[in-house]
N, C-alpha and C. Protein backbone atom coordinates (compact mmCIF):
# COMPACT_ATOMS: atom_id res chain seq x y z
N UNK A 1 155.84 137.14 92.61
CA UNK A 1 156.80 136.40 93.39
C UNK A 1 156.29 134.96 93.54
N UNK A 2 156.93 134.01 92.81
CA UNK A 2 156.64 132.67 93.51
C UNK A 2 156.93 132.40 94.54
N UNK A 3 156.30 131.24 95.20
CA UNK A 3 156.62 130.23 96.93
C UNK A 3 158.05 130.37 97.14
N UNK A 4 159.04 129.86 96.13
CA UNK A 4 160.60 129.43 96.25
C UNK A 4 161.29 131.15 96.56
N UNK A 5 160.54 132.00 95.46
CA UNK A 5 161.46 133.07 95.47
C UNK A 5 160.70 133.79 97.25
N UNK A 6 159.78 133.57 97.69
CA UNK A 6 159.63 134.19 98.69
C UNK A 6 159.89 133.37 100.32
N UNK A 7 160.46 132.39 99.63
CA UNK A 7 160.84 131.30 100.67
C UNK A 7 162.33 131.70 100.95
N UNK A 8 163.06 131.80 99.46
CA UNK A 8 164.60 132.56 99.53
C UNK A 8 164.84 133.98 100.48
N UNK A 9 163.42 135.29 99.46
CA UNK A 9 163.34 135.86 100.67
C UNK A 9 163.75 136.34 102.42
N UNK A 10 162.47 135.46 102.57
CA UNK A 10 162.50 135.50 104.47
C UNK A 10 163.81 134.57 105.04
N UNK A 11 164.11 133.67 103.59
CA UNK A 11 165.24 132.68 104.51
C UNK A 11 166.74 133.80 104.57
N UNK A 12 166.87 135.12 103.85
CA UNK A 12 167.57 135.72 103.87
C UNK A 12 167.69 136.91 104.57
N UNK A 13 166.12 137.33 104.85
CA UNK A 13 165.90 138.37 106.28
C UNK A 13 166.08 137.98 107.17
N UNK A 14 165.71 136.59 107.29
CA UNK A 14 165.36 136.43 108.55
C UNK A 14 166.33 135.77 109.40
N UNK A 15 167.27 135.41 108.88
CA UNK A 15 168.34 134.41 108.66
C UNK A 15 168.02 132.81 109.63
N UNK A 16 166.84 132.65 108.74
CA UNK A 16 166.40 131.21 109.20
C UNK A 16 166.82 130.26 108.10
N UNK A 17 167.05 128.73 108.48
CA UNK A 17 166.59 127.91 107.76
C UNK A 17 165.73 128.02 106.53
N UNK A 18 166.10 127.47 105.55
CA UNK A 18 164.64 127.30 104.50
C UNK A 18 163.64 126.31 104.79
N UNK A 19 163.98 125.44 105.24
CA UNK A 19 163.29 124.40 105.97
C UNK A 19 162.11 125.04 107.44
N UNK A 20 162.80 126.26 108.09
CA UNK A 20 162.13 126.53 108.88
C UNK A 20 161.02 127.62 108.04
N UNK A 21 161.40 128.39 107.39
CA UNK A 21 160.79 129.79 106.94
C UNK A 21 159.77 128.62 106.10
N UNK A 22 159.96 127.78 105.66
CA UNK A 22 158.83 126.46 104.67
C UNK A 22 157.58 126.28 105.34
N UNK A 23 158.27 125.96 106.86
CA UNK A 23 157.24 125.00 107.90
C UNK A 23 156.39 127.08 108.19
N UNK A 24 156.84 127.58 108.62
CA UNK A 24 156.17 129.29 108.95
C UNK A 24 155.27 129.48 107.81
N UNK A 25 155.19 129.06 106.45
CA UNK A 25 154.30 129.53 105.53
C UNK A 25 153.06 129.26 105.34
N UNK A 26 154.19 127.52 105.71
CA UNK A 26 152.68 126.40 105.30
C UNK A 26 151.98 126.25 106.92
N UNK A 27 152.08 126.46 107.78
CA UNK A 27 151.36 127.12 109.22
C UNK A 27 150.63 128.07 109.25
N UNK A 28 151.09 129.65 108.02
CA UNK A 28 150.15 130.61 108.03
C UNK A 28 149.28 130.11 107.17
N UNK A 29 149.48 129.37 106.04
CA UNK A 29 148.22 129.34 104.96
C UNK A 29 147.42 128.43 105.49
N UNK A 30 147.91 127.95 106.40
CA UNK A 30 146.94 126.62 107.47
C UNK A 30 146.05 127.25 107.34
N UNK A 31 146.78 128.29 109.14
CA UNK A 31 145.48 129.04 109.91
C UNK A 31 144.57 129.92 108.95
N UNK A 32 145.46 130.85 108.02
CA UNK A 32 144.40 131.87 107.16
C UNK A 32 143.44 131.20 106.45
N UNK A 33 143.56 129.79 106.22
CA UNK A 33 142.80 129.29 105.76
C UNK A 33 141.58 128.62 106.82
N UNK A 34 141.61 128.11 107.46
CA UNK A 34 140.91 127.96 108.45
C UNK A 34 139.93 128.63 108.94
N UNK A 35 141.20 130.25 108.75
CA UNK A 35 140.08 131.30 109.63
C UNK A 35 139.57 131.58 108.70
N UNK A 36 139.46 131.94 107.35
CA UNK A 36 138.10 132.37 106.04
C UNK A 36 137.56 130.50 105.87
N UNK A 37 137.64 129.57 106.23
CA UNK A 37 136.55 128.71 105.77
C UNK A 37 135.07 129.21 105.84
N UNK A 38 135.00 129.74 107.37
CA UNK A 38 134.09 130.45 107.77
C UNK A 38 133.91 131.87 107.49
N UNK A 39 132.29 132.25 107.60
CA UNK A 39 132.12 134.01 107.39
C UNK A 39 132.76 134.65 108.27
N UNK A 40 133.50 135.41 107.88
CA UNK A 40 134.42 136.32 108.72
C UNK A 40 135.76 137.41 108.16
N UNK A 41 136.34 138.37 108.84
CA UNK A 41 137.28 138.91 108.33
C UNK A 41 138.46 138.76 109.24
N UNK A 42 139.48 138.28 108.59
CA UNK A 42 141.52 138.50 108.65
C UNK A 42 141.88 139.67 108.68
N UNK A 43 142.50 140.54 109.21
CA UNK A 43 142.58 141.93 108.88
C UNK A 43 144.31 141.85 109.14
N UNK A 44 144.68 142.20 108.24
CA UNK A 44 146.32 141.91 107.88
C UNK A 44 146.75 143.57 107.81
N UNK A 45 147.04 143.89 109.17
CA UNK A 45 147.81 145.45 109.28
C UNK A 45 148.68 146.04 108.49
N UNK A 46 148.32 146.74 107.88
CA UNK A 46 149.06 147.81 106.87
C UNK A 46 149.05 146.81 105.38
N UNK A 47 148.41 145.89 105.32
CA UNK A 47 147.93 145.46 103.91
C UNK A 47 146.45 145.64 103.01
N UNK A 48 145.41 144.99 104.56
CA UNK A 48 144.33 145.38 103.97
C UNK A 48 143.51 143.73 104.79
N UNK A 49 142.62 143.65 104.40
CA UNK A 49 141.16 142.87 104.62
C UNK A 49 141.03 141.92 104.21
N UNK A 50 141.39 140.65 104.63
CA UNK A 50 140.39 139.28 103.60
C UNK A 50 138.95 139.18 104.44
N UNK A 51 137.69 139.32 103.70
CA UNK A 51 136.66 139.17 104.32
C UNK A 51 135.94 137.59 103.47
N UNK A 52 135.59 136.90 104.15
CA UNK A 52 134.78 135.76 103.74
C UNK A 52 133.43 135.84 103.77
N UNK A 53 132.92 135.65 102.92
CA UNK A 53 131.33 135.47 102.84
C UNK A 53 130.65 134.50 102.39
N UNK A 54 129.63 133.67 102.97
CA UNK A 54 129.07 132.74 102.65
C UNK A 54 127.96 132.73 101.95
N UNK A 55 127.91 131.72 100.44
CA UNK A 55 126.53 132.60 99.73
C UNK A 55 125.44 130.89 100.16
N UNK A 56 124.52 131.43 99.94
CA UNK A 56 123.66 130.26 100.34
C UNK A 56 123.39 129.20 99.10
N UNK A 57 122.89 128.24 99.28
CA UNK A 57 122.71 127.29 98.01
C UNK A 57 121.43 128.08 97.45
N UNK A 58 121.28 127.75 96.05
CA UNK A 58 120.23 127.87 95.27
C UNK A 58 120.14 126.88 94.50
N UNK A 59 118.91 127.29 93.82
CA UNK A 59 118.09 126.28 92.57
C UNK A 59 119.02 126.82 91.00
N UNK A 60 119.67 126.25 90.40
CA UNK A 60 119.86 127.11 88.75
C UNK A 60 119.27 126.43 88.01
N UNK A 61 118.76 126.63 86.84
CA UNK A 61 117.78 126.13 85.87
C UNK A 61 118.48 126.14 84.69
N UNK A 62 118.75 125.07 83.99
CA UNK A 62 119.80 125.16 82.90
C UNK A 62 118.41 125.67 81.54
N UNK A 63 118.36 126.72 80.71
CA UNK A 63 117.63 127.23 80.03
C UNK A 63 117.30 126.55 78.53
N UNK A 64 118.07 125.53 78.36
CA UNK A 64 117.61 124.77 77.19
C UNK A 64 117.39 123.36 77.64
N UNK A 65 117.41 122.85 78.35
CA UNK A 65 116.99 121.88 79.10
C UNK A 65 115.54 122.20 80.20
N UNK A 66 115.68 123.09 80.81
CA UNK A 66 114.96 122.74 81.73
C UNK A 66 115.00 122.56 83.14
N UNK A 67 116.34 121.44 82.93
CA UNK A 67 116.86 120.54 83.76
C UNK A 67 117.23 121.59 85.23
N UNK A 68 116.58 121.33 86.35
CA UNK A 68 117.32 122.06 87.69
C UNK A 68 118.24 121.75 88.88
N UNK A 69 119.06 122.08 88.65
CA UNK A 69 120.41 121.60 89.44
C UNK A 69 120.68 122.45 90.71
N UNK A 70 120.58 121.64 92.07
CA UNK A 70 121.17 122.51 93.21
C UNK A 70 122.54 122.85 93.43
N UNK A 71 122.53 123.93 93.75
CA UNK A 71 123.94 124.38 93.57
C UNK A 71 123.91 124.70 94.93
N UNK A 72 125.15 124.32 95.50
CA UNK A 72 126.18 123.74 96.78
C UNK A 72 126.47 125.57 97.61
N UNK A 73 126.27 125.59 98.89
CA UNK A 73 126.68 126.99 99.10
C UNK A 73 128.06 127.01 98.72
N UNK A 74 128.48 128.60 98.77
CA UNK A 74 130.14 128.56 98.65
C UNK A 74 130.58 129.62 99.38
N UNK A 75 131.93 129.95 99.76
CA UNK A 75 132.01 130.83 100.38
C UNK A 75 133.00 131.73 99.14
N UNK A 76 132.88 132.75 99.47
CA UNK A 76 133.53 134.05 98.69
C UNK A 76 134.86 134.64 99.32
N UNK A 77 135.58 135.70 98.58
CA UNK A 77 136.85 136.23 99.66
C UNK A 77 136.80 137.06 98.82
N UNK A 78 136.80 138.26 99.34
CA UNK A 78 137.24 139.96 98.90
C UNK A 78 138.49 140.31 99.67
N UNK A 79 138.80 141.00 98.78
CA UNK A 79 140.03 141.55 99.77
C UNK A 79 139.71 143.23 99.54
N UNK A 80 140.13 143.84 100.83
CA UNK A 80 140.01 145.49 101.07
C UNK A 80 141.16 145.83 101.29
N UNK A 81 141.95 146.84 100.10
CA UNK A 81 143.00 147.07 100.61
C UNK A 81 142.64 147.88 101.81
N UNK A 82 144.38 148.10 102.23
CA UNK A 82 144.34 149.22 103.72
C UNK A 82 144.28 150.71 103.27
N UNK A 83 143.66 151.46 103.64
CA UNK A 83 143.36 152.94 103.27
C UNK A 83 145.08 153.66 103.30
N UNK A 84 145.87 152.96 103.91
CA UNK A 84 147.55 153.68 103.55
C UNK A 84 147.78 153.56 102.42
N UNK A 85 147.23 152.30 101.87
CA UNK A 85 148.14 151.37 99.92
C UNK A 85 147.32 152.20 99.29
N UNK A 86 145.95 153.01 99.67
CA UNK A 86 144.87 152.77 98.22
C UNK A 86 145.58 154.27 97.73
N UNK A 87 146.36 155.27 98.09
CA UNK A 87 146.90 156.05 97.64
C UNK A 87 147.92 155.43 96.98
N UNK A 88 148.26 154.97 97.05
CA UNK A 88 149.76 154.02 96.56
C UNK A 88 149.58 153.27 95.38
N UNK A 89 148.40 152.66 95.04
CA UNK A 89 148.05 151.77 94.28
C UNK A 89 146.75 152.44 93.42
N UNK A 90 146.64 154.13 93.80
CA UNK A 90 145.74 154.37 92.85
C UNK A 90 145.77 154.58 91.80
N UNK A 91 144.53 154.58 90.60
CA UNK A 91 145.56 154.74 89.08
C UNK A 91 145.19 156.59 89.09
N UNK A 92 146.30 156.94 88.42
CA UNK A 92 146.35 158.24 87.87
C UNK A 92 145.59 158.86 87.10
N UNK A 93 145.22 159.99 87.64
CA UNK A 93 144.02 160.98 87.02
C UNK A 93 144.68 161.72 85.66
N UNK A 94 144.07 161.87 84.27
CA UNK A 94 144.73 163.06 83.74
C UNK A 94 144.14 164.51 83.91
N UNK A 95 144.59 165.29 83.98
CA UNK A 95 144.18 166.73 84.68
C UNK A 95 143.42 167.51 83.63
């Protein structure tokens, strides 16, 4: 689903504005973003988990050079589905 088609969407559930259901998206990807800058978990009910993790900087050593470059911490994002989907989304066994 692209932005537009899920913007059409909610502007048709919800019977808002597209203009309003626009400003509601770009507000959640604010905050969700905000809230994983930092280590921490979003826990999005009946979807599943964004957990953030922060890895620390290190040294990498480029191996034909020599040359050693610090590398910048970063943060990570896993997502956990919700234990309702993982039946839903599991792949099939053959018997």
């Amino acid at each position: 689903m692209t932005h537009q088609e899920m913007i059409t969407t909610l502007t048709t559930r919800l019977g808002w504005p597209e203009a309003k259901v626009s400003e509601l998206l770009r507000a959640t990807a604010e905050v969700i973003g905000n809230q994983l800058s930092e280590p921490g978990t979003l826990s999005l009910p009946g979807v599943g988990d964004l957990i953030s993790r922060k890895n620390r900087e290190y040294i990498s050593l480029d191996p034909e050079t020599g040359e050693r470059y610090l590398m910048p911490p970063a943060v990570d994002l896993v997502f956990r589905l919700a234990p309702e989907l993982k039946e839903q989304f599991a792949p099939e066994r053959d018997s």
